[in-house]
C-alpha atoms as a PDB file:
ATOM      1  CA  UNK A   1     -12.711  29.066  25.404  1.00  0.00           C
ATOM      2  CA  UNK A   2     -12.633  30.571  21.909  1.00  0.00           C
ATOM      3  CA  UNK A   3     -11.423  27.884  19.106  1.00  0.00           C
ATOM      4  CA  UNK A   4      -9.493  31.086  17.354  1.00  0.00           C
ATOM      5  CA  UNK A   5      -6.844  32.520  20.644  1.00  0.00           C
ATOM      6  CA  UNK A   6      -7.201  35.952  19.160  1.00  0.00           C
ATOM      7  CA  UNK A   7     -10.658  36.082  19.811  1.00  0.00           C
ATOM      8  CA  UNK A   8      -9.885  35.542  23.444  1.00  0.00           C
ATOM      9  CA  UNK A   9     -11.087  38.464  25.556  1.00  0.00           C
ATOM     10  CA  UNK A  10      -7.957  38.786  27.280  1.00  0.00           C
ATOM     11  CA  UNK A  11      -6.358  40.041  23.707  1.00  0.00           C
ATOM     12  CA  UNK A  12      -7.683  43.589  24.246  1.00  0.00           C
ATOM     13  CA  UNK A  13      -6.664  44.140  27.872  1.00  0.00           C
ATOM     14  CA  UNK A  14      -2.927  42.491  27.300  1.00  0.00           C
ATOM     15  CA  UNK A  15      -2.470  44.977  24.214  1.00  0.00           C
ATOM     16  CA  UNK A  16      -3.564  47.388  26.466  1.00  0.00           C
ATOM     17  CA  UNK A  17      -1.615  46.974  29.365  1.00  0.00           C
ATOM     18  CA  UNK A  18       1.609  46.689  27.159  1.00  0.00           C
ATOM     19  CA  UNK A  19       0.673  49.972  25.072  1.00  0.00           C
ATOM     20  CA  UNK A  20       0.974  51.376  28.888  1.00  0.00           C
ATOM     21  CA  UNK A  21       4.651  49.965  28.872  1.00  0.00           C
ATOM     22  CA  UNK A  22       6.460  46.405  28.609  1.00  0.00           C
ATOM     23  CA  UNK A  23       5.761  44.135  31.519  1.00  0.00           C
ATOM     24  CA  UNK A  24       7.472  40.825  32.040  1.00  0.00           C
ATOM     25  CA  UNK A  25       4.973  37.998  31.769  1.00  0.00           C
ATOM     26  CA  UNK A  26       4.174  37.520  35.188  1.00  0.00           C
ATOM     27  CA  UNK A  27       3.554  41.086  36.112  1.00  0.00           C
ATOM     28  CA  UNK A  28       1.235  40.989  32.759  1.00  0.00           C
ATOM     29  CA  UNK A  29      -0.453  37.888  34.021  1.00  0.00           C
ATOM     30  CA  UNK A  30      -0.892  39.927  37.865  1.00  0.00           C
ATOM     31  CA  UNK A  31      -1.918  43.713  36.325  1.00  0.00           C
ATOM     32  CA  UNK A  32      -4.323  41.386  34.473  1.00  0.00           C
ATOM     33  CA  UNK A  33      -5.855  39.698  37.090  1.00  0.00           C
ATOM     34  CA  UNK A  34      -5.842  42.409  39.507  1.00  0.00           C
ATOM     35  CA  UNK A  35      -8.377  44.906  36.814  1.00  0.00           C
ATOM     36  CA  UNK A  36     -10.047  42.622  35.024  1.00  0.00           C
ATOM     37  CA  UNK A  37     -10.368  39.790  37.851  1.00  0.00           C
ATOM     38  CA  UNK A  38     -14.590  39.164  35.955  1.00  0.00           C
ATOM     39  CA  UNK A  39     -12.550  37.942  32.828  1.00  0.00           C
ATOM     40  CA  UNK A  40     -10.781  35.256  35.340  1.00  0.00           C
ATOM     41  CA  UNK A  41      -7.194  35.346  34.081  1.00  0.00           C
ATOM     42  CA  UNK A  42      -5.090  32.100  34.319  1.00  0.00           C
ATOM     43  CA  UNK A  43      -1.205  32.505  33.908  1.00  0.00           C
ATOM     44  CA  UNK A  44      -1.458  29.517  31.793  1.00  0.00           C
ATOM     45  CA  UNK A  45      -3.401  31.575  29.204  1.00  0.00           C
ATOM     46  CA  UNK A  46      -1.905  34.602  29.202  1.00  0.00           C
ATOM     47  CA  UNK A  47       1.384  33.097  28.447  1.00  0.00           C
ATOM     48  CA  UNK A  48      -0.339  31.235  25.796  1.00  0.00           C
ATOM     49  CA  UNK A  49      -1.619  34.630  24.213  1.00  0.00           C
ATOM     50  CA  UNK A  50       1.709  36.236  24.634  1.00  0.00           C
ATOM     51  CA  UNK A  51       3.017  33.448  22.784  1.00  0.00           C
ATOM     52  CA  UNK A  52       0.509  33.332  20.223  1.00  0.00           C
ATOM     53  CA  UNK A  53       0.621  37.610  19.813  1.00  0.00           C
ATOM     54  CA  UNK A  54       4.498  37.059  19.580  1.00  0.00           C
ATOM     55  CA  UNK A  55       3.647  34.744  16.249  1.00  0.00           C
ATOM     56  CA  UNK A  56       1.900  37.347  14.964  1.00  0.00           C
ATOM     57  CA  UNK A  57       4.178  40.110  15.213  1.00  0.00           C
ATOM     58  CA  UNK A  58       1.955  42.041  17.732  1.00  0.00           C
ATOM     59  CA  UNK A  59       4.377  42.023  20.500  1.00  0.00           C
ATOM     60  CA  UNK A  60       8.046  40.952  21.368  1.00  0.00           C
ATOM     61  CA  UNK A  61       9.602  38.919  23.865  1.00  0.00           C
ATOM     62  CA  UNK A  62      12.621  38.834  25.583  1.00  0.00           C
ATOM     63  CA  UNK A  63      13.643  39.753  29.223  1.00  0.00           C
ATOM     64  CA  UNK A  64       9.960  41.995  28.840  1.00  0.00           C
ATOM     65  CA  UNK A  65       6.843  41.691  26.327  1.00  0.00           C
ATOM     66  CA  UNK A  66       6.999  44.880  24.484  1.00  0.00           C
ATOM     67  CA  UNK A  67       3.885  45.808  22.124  1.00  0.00           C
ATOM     68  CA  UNK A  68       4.777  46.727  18.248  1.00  0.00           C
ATOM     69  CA  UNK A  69       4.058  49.377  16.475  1.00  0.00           C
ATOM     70  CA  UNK A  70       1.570  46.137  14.543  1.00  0.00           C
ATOM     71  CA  UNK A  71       0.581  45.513  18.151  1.00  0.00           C
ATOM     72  CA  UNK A  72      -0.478  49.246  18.711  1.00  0.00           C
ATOM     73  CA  UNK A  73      -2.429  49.053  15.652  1.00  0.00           C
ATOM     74  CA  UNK A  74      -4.423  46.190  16.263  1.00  0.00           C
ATOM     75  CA  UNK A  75      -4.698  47.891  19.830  1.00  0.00           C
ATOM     76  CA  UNK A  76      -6.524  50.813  18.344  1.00  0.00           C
ATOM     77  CA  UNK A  77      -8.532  48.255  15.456  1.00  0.00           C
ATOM     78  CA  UNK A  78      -9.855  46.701  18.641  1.00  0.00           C
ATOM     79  CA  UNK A  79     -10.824  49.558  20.766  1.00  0.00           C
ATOM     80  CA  UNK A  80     -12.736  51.253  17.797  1.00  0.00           C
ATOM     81  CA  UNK A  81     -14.745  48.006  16.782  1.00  0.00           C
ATOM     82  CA  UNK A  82     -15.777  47.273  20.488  1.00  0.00           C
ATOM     83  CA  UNK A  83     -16.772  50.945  21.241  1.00  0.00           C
ATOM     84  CA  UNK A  84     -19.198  50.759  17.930  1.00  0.00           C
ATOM     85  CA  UNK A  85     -20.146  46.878  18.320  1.00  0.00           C
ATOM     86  CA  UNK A  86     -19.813  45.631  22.334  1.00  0.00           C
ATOM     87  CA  UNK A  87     -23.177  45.675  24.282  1.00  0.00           C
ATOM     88  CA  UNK A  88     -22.049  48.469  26.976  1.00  0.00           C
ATOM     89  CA  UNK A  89     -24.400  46.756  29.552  1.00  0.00           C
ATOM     90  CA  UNK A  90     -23.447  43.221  28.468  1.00  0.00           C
ATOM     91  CA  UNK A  91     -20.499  42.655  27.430  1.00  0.00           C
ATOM     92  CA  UNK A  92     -16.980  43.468  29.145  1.00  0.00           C
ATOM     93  CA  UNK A  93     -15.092  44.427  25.678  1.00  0.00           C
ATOM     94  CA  UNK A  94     -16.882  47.771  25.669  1.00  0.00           C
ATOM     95  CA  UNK A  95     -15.721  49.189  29.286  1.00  0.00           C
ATOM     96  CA  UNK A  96     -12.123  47.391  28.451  1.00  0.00           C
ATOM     97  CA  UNK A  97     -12.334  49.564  24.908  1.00  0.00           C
ATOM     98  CA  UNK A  98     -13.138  52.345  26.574  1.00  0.00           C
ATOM     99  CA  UNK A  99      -9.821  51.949  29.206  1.00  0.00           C
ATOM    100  CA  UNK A 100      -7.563  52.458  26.238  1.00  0.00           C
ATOM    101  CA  UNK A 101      -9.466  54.744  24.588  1.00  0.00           C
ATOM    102  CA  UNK A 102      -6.275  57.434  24.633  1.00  0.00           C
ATOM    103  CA  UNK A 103      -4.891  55.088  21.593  1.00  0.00           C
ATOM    104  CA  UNK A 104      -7.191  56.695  19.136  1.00  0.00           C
ATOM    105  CA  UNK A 105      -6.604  60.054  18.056  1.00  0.00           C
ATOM    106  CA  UNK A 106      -8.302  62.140  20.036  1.00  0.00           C
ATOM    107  CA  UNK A 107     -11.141  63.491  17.633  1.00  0.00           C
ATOM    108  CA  UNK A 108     -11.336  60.382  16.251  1.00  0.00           C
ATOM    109  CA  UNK A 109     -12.775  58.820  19.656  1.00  0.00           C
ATOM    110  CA  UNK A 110     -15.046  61.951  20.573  1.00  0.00           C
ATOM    111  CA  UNK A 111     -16.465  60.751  16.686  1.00  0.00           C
ATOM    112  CA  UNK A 112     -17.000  57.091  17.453  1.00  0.00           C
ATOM    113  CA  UNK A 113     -18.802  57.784  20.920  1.00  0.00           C
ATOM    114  CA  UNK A 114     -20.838  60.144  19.537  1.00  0.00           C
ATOM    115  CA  UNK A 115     -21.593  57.473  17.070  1.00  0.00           C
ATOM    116  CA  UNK A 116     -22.591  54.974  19.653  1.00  0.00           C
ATOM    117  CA  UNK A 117     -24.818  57.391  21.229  1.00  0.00           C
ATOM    118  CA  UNK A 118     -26.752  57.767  17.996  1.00  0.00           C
ATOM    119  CA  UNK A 119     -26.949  54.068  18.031  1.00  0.00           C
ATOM    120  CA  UNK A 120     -27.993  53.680  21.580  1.00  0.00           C
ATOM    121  CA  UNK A 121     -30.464  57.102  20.966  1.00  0.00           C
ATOM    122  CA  UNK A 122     -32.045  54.989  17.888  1.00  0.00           C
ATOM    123  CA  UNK A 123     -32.580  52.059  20.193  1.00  0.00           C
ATOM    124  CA  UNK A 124     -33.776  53.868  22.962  1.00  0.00           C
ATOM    125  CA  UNK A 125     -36.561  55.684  20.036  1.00  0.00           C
ATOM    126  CA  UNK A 126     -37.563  51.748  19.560  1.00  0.00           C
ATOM    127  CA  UNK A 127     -37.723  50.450  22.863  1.00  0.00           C
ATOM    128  CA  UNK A 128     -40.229  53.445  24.016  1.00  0.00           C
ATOM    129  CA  UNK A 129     -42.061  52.969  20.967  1.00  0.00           C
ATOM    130  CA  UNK A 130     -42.752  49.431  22.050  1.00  0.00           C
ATOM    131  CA  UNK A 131     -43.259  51.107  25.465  1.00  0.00           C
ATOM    132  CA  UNK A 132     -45.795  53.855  24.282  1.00  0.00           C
ATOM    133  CA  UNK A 133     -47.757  51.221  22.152  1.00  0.00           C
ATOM    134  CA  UNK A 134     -48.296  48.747  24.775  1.00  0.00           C
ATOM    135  CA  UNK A 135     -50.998  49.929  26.230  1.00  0.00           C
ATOM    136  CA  UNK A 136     -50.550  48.107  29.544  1.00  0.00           C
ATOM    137  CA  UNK A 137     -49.606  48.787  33.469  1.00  0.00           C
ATOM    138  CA  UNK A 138     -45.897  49.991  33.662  1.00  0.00           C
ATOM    139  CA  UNK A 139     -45.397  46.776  35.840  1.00  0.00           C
ATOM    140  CA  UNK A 140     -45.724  44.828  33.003  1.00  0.00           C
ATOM    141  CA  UNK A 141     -42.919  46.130  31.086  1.00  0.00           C
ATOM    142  CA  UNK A 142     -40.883  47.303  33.955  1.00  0.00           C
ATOM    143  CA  UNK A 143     -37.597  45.679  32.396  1.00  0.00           C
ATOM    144  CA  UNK A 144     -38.848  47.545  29.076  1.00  0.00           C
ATOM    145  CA  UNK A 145     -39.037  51.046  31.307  1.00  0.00           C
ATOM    146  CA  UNK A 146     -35.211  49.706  33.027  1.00  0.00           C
ATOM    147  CA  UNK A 147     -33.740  49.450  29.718  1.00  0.00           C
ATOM    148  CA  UNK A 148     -35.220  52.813  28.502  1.00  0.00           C
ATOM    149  CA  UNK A 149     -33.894  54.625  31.161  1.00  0.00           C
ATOM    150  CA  UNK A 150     -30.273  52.620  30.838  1.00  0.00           C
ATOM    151  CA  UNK A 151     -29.963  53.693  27.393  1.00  0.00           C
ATOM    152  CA  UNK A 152     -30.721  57.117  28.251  1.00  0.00           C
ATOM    153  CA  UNK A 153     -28.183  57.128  30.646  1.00  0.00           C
ATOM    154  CA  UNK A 154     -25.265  56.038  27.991  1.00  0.00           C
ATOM    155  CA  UNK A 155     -26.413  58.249  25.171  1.00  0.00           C
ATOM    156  CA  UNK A 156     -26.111  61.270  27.828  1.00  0.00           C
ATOM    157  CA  UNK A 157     -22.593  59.649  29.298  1.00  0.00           C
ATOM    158  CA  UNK A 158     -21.244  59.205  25.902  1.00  0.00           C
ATOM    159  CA  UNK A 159     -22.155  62.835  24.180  1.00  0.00           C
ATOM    160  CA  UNK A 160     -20.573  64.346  27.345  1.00  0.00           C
ATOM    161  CA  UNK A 161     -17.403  62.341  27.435  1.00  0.00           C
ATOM    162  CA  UNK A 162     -17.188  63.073  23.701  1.00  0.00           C
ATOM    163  CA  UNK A 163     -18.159  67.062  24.801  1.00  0.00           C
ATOM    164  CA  UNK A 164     -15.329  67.076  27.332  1.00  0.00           C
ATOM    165  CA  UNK A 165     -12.647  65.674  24.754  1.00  0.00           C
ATOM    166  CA  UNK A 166     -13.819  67.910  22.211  1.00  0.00           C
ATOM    167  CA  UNK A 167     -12.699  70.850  24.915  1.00  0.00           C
ATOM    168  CA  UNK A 168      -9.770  68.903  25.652  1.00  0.00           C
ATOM    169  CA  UNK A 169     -11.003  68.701  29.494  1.00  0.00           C
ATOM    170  CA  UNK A 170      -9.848  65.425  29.134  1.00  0.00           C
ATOM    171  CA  UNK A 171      -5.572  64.447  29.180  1.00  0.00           C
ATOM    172  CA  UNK A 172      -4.632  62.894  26.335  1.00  0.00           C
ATOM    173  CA  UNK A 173      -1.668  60.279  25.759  1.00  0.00           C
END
Protein backbone atom coordinates (compact mmCIF):
# COMPACT_ATOMS: atom_id res chain seq x y z
CA UNK A 1 0.00 0.00 0.00
CA UNK A 2 1.45 3.38 -0.97
CA UNK A 3 2.46 5.61 2.29
CA UNK A 4 1.12 8.83 0.08
CA UNK A 5 -3.08 7.67 -0.87
CA UNK A 6 -2.71 9.65 -4.03
CA UNK A 7 -0.21 7.52 -5.30
CA UNK A 8 -2.63 4.68 -5.00
CA UNK A 9 -3.33 3.10 -8.39
CA UNK A 10 -6.89 3.19 -7.94
CA UNK A 11 -6.60 7.28 -8.19
CA UNK A 12 -6.51 7.14 -12.01
CA UNK A 13 -9.35 4.70 -12.66
CA UNK A 14 -11.82 6.49 -9.89
CA UNK A 15 -11.09 9.97 -11.71
CA UNK A 16 -11.85 8.19 -14.60
CA UNK A 17 -14.89 6.54 -13.96
CA UNK A 18 -16.35 9.83 -12.43
CA UNK A 19 -15.16 12.02 -15.56
CA UNK A 20 -17.68 9.31 -17.26
CA UNK A 21 -20.43 10.67 -14.80
CA UNK A 22 -21.07 10.80 -10.85
CA UNK A 23 -21.55 7.42 -9.28
CA UNK A 24 -22.57 6.91 -5.69
CA UNK A 25 -19.79 5.23 -3.76
CA UNK A 26 -20.81 1.85 -3.98
CA UNK A 27 -21.50 1.71 -7.65
CA UNK A 28 -17.81 3.43 -7.86
CA UNK A 29 -16.44 0.77 -5.61
CA UNK A 30 -18.49 -2.15 -8.14
CA UNK A 31 -17.61 -0.33 -11.84
CA UNK A 32 -14.18 -0.50 -10.16
CA UNK A 33 -13.93 -3.87 -9.36
CA UNK A 34 -15.75 -5.20 -12.21
CA UNK A 35 -12.75 -3.45 -15.01
CA UNK A 36 -9.97 -3.32 -13.15
CA UNK A 37 -10.61 -6.60 -10.93
CA UNK A 38 -5.99 -7.13 -11.40
CA UNK A 39 -5.80 -3.86 -9.24
CA UNK A 40 -8.04 -5.86 -6.47
CA UNK A 41 -10.37 -3.10 -5.29
CA UNK A 42 -11.58 -3.17 -1.61
CA UNK A 43 -14.67 -0.90 -0.75
CA UNK A 44 -12.75 -0.02 2.25
CA UNK A 45 -10.21 1.80 0.03
CA UNK A 46 -12.06 3.29 -2.36
CA UNK A 47 -14.09 5.07 0.16
CA UNK A 48 -10.90 6.02 1.72
CA UNK A 49 -9.70 7.65 -1.69
CA UNK A 50 -13.00 9.27 -2.23
CA UNK A 51 -12.56 10.71 1.03
CA UNK A 52 -9.12 11.67 0.68
CA UNK A 53 -9.87 13.19 -3.27
CA UNK A 54 -12.85 15.05 -1.52
CA UNK A 55 -9.94 16.86 0.81
CA UNK A 56 -8.34 17.81 -2.03
CA UNK A 57 -10.92 19.39 -3.96
CA UNK A 58 -10.78 16.73 -6.78
CA UNK A 59 -14.23 15.52 -6.36
CA UNK A 60 -17.51 16.22 -4.32
CA UNK A 61 -19.69 14.31 -2.23
CA UNK A 62 -23.07 14.24 -1.44
CA UNK A 63 -26.00 11.89 -2.44
CA UNK A 64 -23.20 11.08 -5.64
CA UNK A 65 -19.25 11.67 -6.00
CA UNK A 66 -19.06 14.13 -8.74
CA UNK A 67 -15.44 14.92 -10.28
CA UNK A 68 -14.34 18.85 -10.39
CA UNK A 69 -13.36 20.71 -12.90
CA UNK A 70 -9.63 20.32 -10.37
CA UNK A 71 -10.57 16.65 -10.53
CA UNK A 72 -10.74 16.66 -14.45
CA UNK A 73 -7.49 18.29 -14.49
CA UNK A 74 -5.57 16.09 -12.48
CA UNK A 75 -7.55 13.39 -14.61
CA UNK A 76 -5.85 14.56 -17.74
CA UNK A 77 -2.16 15.39 -15.59
CA UNK A 78 -2.41 11.68 -14.93
CA UNK A 79 -3.30 10.18 -18.18
CA UNK A 80 -0.51 12.24 -20.00
CA UNK A 81 2.35 11.30 -17.43
CA UNK A 82 1.42 7.50 -17.52
CA UNK A 83 1.10 7.36 -21.38
CA UNK A 84 4.88 8.98 -21.54
CA UNK A 85 6.25 7.19 -18.22
CA UNK A 86 4.13 3.63 -17.44
CA UNK A 87 5.90 0.42 -18.75
CA UNK A 88 2.99 -0.59 -21.37
CA UNK A 89 3.94 -4.32 -20.80
CA UNK A 90 4.43 -3.88 -17.04
CA UNK A 91 2.65 -1.78 -15.47
CA UNK A 92 -1.33 -1.37 -15.36
CA UNK A 93 -1.28 2.69 -15.26
CA UNK A 94 -0.47 2.74 -18.96
CA UNK A 95 -3.61 0.60 -20.39
CA UNK A 96 -5.79 2.51 -17.48
CA UNK A 97 -4.21 5.98 -19.16
CA UNK A 98 -4.97 4.93 -22.24
CA UNK A 99 -9.01 4.15 -21.17
CA UNK A 100 -9.44 7.84 -20.58
CA UNK A 101 -7.47 8.95 -23.12
CA UNK A 102 -10.68 11.11 -24.69
CA UNK A 103 -9.77 13.70 -21.67
CA UNK A 104 -6.90 15.13 -23.59
CA UNK A 105 -7.51 17.19 -26.45
CA UNK A 106 -7.55 15.28 -29.18
CA UNK A 107 -4.22 16.33 -31.04
CA UNK A 108 -2.71 16.59 -27.99
CA UNK A 109 -2.98 12.64 -27.38
CA UNK A 110 -2.21 11.62 -31.15
CA UNK A 111 1.24 13.93 -29.97
CA UNK A 112 2.02 12.07 -26.78
CA UNK A 113 1.57 8.48 -28.42
CA UNK A 114 3.50 9.32 -31.10
CA UNK A 115 5.95 10.35 -28.51
CA UNK A 116 5.94 7.05 -26.78
CA UNK A 117 6.48 5.31 -29.94
CA UNK A 118 9.69 7.24 -30.49
CA UNK A 119 10.58 6.14 -27.06
CA UNK A 120 9.68 2.56 -27.46
CA UNK A 121 11.35 2.82 -31.37
CA UNK A 122 14.69 4.12 -29.48
CA UNK A 123 14.53 1.16 -27.17
CA UNK A 124 13.71 -1.26 -29.58
CA UNK A 125 17.18 0.38 -31.80
CA UNK A 126 19.05 -0.72 -28.33
CA UNK A 127 17.73 -3.92 -27.56
CA UNK A 128 18.59 -5.28 -31.30
CA UNK A 129 21.80 -3.68 -31.04
CA UNK A 130 22.52 -5.85 -28.05
CA UNK A 131 20.82 -8.53 -30.21
CA UNK A 132 22.99 -7.99 -33.44
CA UNK A 133 26.26 -7.80 -31.29
CA UNK A 134 25.84 -10.92 -29.45
CA UNK A 135 27.08 -13.10 -31.57
CA UNK A 136 25.35 -16.17 -30.13
CA UNK A 137 22.38 -18.86 -30.96
CA UNK A 138 18.96 -16.98 -30.98
CA UNK A 139 18.06 -19.43 -28.06
CA UNK A 140 20.21 -17.70 -25.97
CA UNK A 141 18.62 -14.42 -26.10
CA UNK A 142 15.20 -15.59 -26.93
CA UNK A 143 13.62 -13.16 -24.20
CA UNK A 144 16.01 -10.45 -25.93
CA UNK A 145 14.29 -11.51 -29.57
CA UNK A 146 10.49 -11.52 -27.34
CA UNK A 147 11.05 -8.11 -26.24
CA UNK A 148 12.23 -6.89 -29.72
CA UNK A 149 9.38 -8.04 -31.34
CA UNK A 150 6.95 -6.60 -28.30
CA UNK A 151 8.27 -3.27 -28.79
CA UNK A 152 7.76 -3.45 -32.36
CA UNK A 153 4.41 -4.28 -31.88
CA UNK A 154 3.59 -0.96 -29.63
CA UNK A 155 5.57 1.46 -31.72
CA UNK A 156 3.32 0.15 -34.81
CA UNK A 157 -0.03 0.13 -32.37
CA UNK A 158 0.71 3.51 -31.12
CA UNK A 159 1.63 5.49 -34.62
CA UNK A 160 -1.64 3.95 -35.94
CA UNK A 161 -3.91 4.83 -33.09
CA UNK A 162 -2.29 8.28 -33.25
CA UNK A 163 -2.87 7.94 -37.45
CA UNK A 164 -6.53 7.13 -36.90
CA UNK A 165 -7.13 10.19 -34.44
CA UNK A 166 -5.28 12.38 -36.59
CA UNK A 167 -8.22 11.39 -39.35
CA UNK A 168 -10.64 11.63 -36.71
CA UNK A 169 -11.58 7.75 -37.37
CA UNK A 170 -11.68 7.74 -33.88
CA UNK A 171 -15.05 9.44 -31.64
CA UNK A 172 -14.03 11.87 -29.54
CA UNK A 173 -15.66 13.05 -26.09
Amino acid sequence: MPQNAMDNPLVLPMLGLLAESPRHQYALFAELRDRYAFLRVKTSTVYTLVGTLERRGLVELDETVTLTKAGLAELARRVEAHLLEADPNADPKFAIALAYLGVLPREHAAVLLRERAGKLKEDLRATSEVLRRSGVAELHMIEGHFLASRLRHDVAWLNRVADRIDRSELNWP
